[in-house]
C-alpha atoms as a PDB file:
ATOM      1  CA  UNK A   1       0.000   0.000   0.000  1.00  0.00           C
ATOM      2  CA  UNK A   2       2.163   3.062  -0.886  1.00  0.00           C
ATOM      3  CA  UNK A   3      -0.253   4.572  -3.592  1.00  0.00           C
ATOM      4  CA  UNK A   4      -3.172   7.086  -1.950  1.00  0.00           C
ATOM      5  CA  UNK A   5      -6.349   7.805  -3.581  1.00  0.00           C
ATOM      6  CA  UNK A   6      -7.934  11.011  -2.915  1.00  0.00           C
ATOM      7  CA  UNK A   7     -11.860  11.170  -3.493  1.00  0.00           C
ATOM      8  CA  UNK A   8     -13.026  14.716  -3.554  1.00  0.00           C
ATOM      9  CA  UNK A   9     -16.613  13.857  -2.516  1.00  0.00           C
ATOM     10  CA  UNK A  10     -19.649  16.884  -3.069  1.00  0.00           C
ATOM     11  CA  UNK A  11     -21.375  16.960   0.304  1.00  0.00           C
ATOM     12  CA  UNK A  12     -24.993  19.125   0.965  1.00  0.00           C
ATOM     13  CA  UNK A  13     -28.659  18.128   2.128  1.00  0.00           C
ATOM     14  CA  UNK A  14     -31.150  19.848   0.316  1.00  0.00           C
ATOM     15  CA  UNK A  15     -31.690  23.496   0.946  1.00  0.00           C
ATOM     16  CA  UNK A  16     -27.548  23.933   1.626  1.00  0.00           C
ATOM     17  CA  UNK A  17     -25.016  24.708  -0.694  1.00  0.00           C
ATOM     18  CA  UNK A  18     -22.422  22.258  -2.326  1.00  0.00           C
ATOM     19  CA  UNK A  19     -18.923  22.031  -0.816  1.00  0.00           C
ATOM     20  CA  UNK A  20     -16.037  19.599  -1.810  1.00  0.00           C
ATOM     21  CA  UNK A  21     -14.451  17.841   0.781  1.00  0.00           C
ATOM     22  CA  UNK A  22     -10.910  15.897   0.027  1.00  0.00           C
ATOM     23  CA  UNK A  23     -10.116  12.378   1.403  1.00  0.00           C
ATOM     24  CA  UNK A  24      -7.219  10.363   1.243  1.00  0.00           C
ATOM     25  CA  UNK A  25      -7.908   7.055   1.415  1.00  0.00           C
ATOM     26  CA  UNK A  26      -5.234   3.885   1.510  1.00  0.00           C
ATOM     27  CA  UNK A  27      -5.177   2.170  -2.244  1.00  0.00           C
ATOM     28  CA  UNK A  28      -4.310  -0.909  -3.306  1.00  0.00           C
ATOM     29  CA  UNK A  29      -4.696  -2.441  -6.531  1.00  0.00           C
ATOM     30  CA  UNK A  30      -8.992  -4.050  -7.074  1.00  0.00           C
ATOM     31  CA  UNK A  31     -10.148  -1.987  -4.272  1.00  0.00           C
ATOM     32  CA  UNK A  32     -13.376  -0.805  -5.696  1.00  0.00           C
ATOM     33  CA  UNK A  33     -14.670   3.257  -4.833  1.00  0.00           C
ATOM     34  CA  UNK A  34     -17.494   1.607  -2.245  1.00  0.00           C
ATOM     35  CA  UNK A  35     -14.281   0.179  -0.555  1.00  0.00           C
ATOM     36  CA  UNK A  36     -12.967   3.626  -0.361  1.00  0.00           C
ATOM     37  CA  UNK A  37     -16.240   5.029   0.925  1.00  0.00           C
ATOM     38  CA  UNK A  38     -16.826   2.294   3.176  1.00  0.00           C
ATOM     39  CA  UNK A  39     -13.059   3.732   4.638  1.00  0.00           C
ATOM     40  CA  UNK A  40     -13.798   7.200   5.108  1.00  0.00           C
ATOM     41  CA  UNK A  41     -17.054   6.313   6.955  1.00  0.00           C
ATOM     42  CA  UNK A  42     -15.696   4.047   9.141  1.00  0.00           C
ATOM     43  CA  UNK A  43     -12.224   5.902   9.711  1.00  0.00           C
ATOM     44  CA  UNK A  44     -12.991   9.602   9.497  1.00  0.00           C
ATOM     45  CA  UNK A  45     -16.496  10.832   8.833  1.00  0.00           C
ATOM     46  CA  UNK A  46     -19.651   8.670  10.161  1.00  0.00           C
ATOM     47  CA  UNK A  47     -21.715  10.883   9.067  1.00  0.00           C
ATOM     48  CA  UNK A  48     -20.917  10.782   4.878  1.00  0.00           C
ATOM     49  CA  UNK A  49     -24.105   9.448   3.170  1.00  0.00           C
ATOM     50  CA  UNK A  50     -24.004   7.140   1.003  1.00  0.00           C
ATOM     51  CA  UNK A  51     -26.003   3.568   0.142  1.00  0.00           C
ATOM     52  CA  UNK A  52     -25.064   0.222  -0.461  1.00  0.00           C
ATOM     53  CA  UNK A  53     -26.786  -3.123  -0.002  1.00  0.00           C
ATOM     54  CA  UNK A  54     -24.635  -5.647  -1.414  1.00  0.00           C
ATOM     55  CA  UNK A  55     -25.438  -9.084  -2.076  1.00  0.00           C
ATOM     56  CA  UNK A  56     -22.995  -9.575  -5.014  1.00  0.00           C
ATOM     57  CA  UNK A  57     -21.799  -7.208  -7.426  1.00  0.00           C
ATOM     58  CA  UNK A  58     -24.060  -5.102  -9.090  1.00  0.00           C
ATOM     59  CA  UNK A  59     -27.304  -6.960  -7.327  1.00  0.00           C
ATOM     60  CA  UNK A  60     -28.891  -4.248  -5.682  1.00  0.00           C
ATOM     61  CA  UNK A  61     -28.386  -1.143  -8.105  1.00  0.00           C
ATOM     62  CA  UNK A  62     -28.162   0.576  -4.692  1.00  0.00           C
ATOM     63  CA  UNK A  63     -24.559   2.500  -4.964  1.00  0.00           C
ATOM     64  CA  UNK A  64     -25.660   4.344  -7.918  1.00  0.00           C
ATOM     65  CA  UNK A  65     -23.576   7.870  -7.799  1.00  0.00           C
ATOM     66  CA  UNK A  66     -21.367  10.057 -10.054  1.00  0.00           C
ATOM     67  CA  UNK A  67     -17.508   9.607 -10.262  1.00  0.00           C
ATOM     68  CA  UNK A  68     -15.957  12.379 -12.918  1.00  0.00           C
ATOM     69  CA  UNK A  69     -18.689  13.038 -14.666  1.00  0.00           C
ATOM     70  CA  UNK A  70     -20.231   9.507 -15.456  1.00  0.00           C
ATOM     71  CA  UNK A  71     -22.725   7.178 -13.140  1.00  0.00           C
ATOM     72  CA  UNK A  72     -21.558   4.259 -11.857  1.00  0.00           C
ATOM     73  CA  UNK A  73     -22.492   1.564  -9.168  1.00  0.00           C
ATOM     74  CA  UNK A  74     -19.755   2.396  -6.400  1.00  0.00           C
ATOM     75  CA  UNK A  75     -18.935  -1.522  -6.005  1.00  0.00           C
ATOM     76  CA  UNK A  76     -18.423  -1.924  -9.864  1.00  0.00           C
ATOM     77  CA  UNK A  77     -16.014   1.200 -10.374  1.00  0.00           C
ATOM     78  CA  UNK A  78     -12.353   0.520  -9.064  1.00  0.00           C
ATOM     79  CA  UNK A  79     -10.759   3.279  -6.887  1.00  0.00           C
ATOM     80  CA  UNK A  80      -7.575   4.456  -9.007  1.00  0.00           C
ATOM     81  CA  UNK A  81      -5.027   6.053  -7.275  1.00  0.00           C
ATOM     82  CA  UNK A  82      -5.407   9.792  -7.764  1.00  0.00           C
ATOM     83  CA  UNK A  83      -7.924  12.593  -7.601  1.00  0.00           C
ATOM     84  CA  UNK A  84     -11.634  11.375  -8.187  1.00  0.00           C
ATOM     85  CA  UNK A  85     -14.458  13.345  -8.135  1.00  0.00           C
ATOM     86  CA  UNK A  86     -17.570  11.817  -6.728  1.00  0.00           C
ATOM     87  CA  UNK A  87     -21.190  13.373  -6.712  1.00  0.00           C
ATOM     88  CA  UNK A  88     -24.340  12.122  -6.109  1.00  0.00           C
ATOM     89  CA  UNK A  89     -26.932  11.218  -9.286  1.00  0.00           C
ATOM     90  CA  UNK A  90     -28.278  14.910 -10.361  1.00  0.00           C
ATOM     91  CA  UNK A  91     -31.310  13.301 -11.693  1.00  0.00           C
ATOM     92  CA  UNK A  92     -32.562  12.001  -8.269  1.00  0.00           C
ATOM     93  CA  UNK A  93     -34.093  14.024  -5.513  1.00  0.00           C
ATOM     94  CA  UNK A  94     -31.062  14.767  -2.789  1.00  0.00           C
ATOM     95  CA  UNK A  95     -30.914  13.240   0.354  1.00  0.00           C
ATOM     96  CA  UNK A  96     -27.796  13.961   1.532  1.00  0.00           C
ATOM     97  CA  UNK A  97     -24.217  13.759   0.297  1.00  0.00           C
ATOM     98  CA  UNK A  98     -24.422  11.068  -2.279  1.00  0.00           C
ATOM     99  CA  UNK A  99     -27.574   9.557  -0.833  1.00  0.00           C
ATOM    100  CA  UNK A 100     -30.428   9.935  -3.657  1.00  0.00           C
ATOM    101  CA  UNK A 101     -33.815   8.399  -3.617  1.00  0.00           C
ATOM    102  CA  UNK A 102     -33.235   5.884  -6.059  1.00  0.00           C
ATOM    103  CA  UNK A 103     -37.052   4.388  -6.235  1.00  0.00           C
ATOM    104  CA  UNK A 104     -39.280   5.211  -9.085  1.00  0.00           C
ATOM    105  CA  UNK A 105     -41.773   7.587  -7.827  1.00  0.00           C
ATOM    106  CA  UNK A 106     -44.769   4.792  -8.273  1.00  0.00           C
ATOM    107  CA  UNK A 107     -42.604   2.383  -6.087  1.00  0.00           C
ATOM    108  CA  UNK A 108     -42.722   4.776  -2.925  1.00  0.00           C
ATOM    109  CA  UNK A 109     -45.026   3.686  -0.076  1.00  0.00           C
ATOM    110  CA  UNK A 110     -47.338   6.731   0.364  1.00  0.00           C
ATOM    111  CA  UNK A 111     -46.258   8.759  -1.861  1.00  0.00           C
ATOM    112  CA  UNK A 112     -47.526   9.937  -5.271  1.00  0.00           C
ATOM    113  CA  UNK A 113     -50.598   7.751  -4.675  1.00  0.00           C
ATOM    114  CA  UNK A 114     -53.934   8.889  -5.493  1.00  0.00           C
ATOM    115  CA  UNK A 115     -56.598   8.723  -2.824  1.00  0.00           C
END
């Protein structure tokens, strides 16, 4: 492990503005970026949002986020070791950080259900 990545990661709930916030994060070769999450959240910030729910790769569609520009399931893309830029999906409503509600509108309980 002598190679660091750094994941500049856009944190804001809705109603704040976006800031960038810069973590280094241990890399070794195959790690993939939910690896690199999963290490900032347990090592430096509890409180980053973000989603998984793995049951093997690319089951659960639930790590859906932005890295440089493109979406990507967090388990599927591999951390690289240099600057990445990660951003929650801007087609989603915001949660927090890179936590987006993911579920079609029709698959919400309560919600957008006629009465």
């Amino acid at each position: 492990m002598s190679d660091l990545a750094i994941l500049r990661i856009r944190r804001a709930a809705p109603g704040e503005a976006p800031r960038y916030e810069d973590h280094v994060v241990p890399f070794e070769h195959g790690q993939s970026l939910l690896d690199g999450l999963r290490h900032i959240r347990a090592q430096a910030d509890s409180g980053l949002a973000f989603r998984y729910s793995c049951i093997n790769a690319n089951a659960c569609k639930q790590c859906m986020m932005k890295v440089d520009g493109k979406s990507v399931y967090a388990c599927m893309a591999r951390l690289e070791a240099r600057v990445m830029v990660v951003e929650p999906l801007p087609n989603k409503e915001l949660i927090r950080d890179l936590l987006t509600d993911v579920a079609p509108s029709d698959e919400r309980l309560g919600v957008d259900e006629p009465r």
